[in-house]
Protein backbone atom coordinates (compact mmCIF):
# COMPACT_ATOMS: atom_id res chain seq x y z
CA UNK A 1 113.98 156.68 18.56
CA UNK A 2 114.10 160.24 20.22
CA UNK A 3 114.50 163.22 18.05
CA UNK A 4 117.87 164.31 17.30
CA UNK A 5 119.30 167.58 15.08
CA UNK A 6 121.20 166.26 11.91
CA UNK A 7 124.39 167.78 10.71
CA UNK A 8 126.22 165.96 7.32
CA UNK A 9 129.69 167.21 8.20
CA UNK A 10 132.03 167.69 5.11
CA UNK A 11 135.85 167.71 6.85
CA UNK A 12 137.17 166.59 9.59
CA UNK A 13 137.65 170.40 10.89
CA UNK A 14 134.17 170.66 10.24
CA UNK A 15 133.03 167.69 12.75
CA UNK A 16 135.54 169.02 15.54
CA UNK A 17 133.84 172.11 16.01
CA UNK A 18 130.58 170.53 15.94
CA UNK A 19 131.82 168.25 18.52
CA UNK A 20 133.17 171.36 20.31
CA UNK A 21 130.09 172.87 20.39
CA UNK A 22 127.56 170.36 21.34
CA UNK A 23 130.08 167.78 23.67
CA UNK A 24 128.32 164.95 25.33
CA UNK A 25 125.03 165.59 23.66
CA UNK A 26 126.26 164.50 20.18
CA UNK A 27 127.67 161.38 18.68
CA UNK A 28 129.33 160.55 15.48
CA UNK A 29 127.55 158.81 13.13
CA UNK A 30 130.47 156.81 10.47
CA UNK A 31 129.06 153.87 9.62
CA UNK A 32 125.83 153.53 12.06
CA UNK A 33 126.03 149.94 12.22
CA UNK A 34 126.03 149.63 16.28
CA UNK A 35 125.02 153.61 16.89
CA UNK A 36 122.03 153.38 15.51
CA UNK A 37 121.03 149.88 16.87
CA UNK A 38 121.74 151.61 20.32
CA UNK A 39 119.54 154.50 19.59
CA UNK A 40 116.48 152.10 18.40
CA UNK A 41 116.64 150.57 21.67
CA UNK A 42 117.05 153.73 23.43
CA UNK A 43 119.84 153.04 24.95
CA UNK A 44 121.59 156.30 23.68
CA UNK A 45 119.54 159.19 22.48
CA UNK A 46 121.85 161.87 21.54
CA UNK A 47 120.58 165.58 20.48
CA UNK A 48 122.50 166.06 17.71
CA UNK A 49 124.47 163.10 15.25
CA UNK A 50 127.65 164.63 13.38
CA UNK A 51 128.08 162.45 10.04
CA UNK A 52 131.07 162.08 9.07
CA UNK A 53 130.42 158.93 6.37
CA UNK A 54 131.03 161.38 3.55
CA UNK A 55 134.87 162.81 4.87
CA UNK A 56 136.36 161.14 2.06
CA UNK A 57 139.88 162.23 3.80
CA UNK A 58 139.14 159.69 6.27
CA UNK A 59 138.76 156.65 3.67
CA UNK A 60 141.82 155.09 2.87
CA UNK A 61 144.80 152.23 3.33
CA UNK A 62 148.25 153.04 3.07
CA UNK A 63 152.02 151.11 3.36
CA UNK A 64 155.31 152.40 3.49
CA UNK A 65 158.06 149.68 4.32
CA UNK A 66 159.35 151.81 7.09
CA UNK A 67 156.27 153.47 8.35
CA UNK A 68 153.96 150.68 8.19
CA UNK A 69 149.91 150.57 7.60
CA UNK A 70 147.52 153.50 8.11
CA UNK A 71 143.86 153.66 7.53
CA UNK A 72 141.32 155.86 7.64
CA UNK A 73 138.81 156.19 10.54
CA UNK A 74 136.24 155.56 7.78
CA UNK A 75 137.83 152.65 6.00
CA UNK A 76 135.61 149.76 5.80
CA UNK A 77 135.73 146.02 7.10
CA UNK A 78 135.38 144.70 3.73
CA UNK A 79 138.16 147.24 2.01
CA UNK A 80 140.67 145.56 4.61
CA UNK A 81 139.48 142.12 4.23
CA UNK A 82 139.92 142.32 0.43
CA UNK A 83 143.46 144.93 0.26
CA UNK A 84 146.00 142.93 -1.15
CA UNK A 85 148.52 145.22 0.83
CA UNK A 86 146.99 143.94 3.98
CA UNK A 87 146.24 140.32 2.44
CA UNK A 88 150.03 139.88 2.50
CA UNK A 89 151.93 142.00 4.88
CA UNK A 90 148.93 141.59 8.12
CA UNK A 91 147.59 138.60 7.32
CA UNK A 92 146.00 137.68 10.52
CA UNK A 93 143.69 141.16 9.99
CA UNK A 94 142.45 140.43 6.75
CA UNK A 95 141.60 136.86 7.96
CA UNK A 96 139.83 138.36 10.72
CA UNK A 97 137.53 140.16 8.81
CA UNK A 98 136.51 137.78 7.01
CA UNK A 99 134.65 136.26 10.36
CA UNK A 100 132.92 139.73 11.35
CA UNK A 101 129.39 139.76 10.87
CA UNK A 102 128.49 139.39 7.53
CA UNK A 103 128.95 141.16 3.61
CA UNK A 104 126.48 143.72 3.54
CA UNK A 105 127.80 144.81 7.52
CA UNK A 106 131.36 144.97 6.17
CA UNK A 107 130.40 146.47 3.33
CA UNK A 108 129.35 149.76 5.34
CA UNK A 109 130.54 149.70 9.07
CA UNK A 110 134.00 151.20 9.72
CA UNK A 111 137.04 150.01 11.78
CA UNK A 112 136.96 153.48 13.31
CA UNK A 113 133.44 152.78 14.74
CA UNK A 114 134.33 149.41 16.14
CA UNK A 115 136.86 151.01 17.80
CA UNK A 116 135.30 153.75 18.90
CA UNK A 117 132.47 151.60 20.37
CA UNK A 118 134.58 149.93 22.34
CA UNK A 119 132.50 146.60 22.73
CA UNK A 120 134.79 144.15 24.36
CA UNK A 121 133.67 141.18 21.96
CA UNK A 122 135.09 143.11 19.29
CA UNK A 123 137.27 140.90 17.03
CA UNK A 124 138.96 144.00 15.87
CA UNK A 125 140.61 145.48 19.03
CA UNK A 126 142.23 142.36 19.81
CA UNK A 127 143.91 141.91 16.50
CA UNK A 128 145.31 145.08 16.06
CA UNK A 129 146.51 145.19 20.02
CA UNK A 130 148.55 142.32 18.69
CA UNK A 131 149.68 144.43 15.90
CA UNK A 132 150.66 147.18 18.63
CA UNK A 133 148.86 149.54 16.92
CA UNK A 134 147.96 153.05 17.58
CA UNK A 135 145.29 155.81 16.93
CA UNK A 136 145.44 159.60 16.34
CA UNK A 137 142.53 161.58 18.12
CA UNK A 138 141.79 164.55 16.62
CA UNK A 139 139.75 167.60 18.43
CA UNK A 140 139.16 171.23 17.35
CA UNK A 141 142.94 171.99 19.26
CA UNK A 142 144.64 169.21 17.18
CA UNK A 143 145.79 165.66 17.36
CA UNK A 144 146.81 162.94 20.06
CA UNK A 145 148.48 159.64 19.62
CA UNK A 146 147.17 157.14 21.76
CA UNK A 147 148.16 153.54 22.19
CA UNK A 148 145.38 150.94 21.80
CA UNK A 149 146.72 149.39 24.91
CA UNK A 150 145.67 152.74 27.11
CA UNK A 151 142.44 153.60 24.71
CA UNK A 152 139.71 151.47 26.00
CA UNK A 153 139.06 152.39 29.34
CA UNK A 154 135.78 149.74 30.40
CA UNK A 155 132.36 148.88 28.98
CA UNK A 156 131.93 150.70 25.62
CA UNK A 157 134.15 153.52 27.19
CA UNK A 158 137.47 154.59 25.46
CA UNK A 159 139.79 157.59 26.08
CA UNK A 160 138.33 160.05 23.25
CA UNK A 161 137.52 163.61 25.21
CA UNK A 162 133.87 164.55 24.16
CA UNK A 163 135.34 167.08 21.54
CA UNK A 164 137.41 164.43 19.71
CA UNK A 165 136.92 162.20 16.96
CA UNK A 166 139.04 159.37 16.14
CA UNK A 167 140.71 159.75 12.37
CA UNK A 168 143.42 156.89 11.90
CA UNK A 169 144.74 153.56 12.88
CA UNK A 170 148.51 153.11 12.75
CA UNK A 171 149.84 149.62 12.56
CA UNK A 172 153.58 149.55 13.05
CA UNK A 173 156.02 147.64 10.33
CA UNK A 174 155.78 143.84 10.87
CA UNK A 175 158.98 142.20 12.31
CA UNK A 176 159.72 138.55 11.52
CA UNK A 177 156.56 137.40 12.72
CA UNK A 178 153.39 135.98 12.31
CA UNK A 179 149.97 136.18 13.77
CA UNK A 180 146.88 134.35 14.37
CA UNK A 181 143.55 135.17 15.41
CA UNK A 182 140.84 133.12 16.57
CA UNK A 183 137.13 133.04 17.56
CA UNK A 184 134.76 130.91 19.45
CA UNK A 185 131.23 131.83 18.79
CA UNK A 186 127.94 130.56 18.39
CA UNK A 187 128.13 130.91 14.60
CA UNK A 188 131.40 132.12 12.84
CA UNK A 189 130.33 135.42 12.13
CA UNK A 190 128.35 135.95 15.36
CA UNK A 191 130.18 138.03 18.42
CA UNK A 192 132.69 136.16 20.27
CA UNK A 193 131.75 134.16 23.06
CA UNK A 194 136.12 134.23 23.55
CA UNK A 195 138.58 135.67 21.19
CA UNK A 196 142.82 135.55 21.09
CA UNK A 197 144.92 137.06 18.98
CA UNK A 198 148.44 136.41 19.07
CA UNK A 199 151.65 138.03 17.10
CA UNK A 200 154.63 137.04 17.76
CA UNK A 201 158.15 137.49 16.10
CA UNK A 202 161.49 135.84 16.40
CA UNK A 203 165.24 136.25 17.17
CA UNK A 204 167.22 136.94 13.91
CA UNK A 205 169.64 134.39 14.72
CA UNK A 206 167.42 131.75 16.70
CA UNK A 207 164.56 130.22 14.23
CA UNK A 208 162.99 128.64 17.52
CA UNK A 209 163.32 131.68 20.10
CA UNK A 210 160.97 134.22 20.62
CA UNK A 211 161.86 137.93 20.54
CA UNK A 212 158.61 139.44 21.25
CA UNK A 213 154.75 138.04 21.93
CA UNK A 214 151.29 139.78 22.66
CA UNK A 215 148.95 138.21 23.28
CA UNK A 216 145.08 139.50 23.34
CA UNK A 217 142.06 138.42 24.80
CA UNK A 218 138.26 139.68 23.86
CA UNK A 219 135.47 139.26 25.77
CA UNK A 220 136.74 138.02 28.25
CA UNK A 221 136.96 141.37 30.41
CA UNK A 222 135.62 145.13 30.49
CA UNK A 223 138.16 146.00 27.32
CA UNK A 224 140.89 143.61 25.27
CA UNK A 225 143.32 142.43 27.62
CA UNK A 226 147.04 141.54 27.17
CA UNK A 227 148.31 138.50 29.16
CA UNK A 228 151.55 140.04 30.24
CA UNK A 229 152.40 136.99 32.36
CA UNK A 230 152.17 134.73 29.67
CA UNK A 231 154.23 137.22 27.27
CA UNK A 232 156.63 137.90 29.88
CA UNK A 233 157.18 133.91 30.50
CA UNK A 234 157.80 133.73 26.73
CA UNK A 235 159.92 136.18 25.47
CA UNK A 236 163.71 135.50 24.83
CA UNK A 237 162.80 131.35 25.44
CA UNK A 238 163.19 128.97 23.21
CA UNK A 239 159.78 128.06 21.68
CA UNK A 240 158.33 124.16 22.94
CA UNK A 241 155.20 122.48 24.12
CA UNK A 242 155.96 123.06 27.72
CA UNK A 243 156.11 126.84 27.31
CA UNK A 244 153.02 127.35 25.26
CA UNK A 245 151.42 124.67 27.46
CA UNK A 246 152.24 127.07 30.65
CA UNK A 247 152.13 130.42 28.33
CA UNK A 248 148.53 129.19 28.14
CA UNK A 249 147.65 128.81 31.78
CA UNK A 250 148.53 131.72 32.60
CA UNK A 251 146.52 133.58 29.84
CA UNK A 252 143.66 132.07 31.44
CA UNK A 253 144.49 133.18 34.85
CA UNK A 254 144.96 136.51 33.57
CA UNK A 255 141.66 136.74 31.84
CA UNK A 256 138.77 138.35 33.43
CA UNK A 257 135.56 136.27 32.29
CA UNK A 258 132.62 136.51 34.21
CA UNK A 259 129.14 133.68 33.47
CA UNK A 260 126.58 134.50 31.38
CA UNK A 261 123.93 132.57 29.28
CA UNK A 262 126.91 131.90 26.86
CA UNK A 263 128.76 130.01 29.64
CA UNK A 264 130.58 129.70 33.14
CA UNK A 265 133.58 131.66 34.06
CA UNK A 266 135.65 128.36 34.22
CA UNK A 267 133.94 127.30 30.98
CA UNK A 268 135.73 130.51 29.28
CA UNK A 269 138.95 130.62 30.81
CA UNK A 270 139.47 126.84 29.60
CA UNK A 271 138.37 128.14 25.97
CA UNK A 272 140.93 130.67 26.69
CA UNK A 273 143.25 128.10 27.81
CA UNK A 274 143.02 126.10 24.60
CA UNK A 275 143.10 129.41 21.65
CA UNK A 276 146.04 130.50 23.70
CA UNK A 277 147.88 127.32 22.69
CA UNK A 278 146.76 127.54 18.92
CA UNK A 279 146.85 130.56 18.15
CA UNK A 280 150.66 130.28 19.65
CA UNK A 281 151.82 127.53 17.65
CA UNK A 282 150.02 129.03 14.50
CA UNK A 283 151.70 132.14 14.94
CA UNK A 284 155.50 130.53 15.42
CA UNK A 285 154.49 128.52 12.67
CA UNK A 286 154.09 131.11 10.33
CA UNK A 287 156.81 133.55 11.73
CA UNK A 288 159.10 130.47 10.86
CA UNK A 289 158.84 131.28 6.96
CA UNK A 290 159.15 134.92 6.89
C-alpha cells in the first residue's frame, strides 16, 4: 500500500472542504470494506483518505408516513437488516441484507460506500432502484438530489463531482406493493453472479392489475439496469402467466451480460430470464395483502 496523508474528519462541512481542497487525489474512507481492499492491491492509491466513519450526523434511519425512509450515508448493512421500521414497511431491503457478505462485513461497511463504489454486482443498488430511491450529494457549495437511476454512470463510476460526498439515501413512501429480491451466486453471501429486484404495486380498485413495476438487474451490465420494456409491457395489464412469462423475455433481452469464468452470456440472460419470473410473482403475491 502507497503512502497516503490521514485526515479523521469530524462533520460533514469538515470533509467537503477537504474534498475541495485535495479533489481527485483523495478518497473517502466510511466503512473501508472495498476501499481499502482496492488500495492493498494497488489498484487505487490515493494521497490523502478523508474519514468520515466518526460523522455521527451521518448514522441514522428514519420514517415518516408521508416522507418515507432516510438513512444516513454511514448507516450500516446490519442496522438495516435488523430495523424493525425497515423489517416491516421495505421488506425486500432488510431481506436483502441478510444475503450480503457476512456479520462482521455488515457489521462495519456502509450502504453509502456500496453505493458510492458503484460495483455492478452490488445487491444494494438494485434493491433500492426498485424502491425508486434517491441520494443527496453534498459538496463544500451545498447539496444535489440525484436519482439512483442517473447516479451510476459505468464500472465503479457514479455521478459524485470530486468535491462531493454522498450523505443520504431517500426511499420514497411504499404504495400498495410488494417487492422481491433475488440472488444467484456461488454461495449465498458471495457477489452475484445475476441479481433482480422487483417492486411492484397495484391498482386501488383492480387486486390483479398492475399500476406500476421496476424492475432491476445487477451484474448483468456496467451499472443496475431497469428493463423498461418489460415494465412498460406490464403496467396497467392485468397480472397472468403469459405476461410475466413475456415480461421475462424481455428482461433478458434488455440485460447486458457479457461471459466470464462465472458463465456464458446466454447462460446469464436465461438466469435472468427465470428471477424475472419469480421475483414477479413474489412481488404480486405479496402486494396482494397490503
Amino acid at each position: 500500500m502507497n503512502t497516503f496523508e490521514y485526515f479523521p474528519a469530524k462533520t460533514v462541512k469538515e470533509a467537503c472542504d477537504l474534498l475541495s481542497q485535495y479533489g481527485e487525489e483523495a478518497k473517502i474512507l466510511g466503512g473501508g470494506q472495498s476501499l481499502v481492499t482496492l488500495m492493498k492491491q494497488n489498484l487505487v492509491s490515493p494521497s490523502y483518505l478523508i474519514d468520515i466513519k466518526n460523522i455521527s450526523e451521518l448514522n441514522y434511519i428514519r420514517y415518516d408516513d408521508e416522507d418515507g425512509l432516510r438513512i444516513g450515508a454511514l448507516t450500516t448493512h446490519r442496522s438495516l437488516e435488523t430495523s424493525e421500521i425497515v423489517r416491516k414497511k421495505y421488506a425486500m431491503l432488510a431481506e436483502m441484507e441478510r444475503t450480503l457478505a457476512s456479520v462482521p462485513v455488515r457489521n462495519w461497511g456502509t450502504v453509502g460506500g456500496n453505493l458510492a463504489h458503484a460495483d455492478p454486482a452490488s445487491d444494494v443498488a438494485p434493491t433500492l432502484m426498485a424502491f425508486g430511491a434517491e441520494v443527496t450529494l453534498t459538496g463544500s457549495d451545498g447539496e444535489r438530489v440525484v436519482s439512483l437511476d442517473d447516479f451510476f454512470i459505468d464500472y465503479f463510476e457514479t455521478a459524485l463531482r470530486s468535491d462531493e460526498l454522498l450523505t443520504e439515501i431517500h426511499v420514497p413512501k411504499p404504495g400498495r406493493g410488494g417487492g422481491f429480491y433475488y440472488k444467484f451466486a456461488q454461495r449465498a453471501t458471495d457477489l452475484a453472479v445475476v441479481s433482480v429486484a422487483t417492486y411492484l404495486t397495484l391498482k386501488a380498485d383492480h387486486r390483479d392489475m398492475c399500476k406500476d413495476i421496476r424492475i432491476v438487474m445487477g451484474s448483468v451490465g456496467p451499472t443496475p439496469l431497469r428493463s423498461k420494456r418489460g415494465e412498460d409491457l406490464f403496467k396497467g395489464q392485468t397480472i397472468n402467466d403469459t405476461l410475466i412469462e413475456e415480461a421475462a423475455r424481455l428482461s433478458a433481452e434488455d440485460a447486458q451480460p457479457t461471459t466470464d469464468i462465472n458463465g456464458s452470456e446466454d447462460y446469464k440472460r436465461e438466469i435472468i430470464r427465470v428471477l424475472v419470473k419469480r421475483t414477479i410473482k413474489e412481488a404480486a403475491a405479496r402486494a396482494s395483502m397490503t
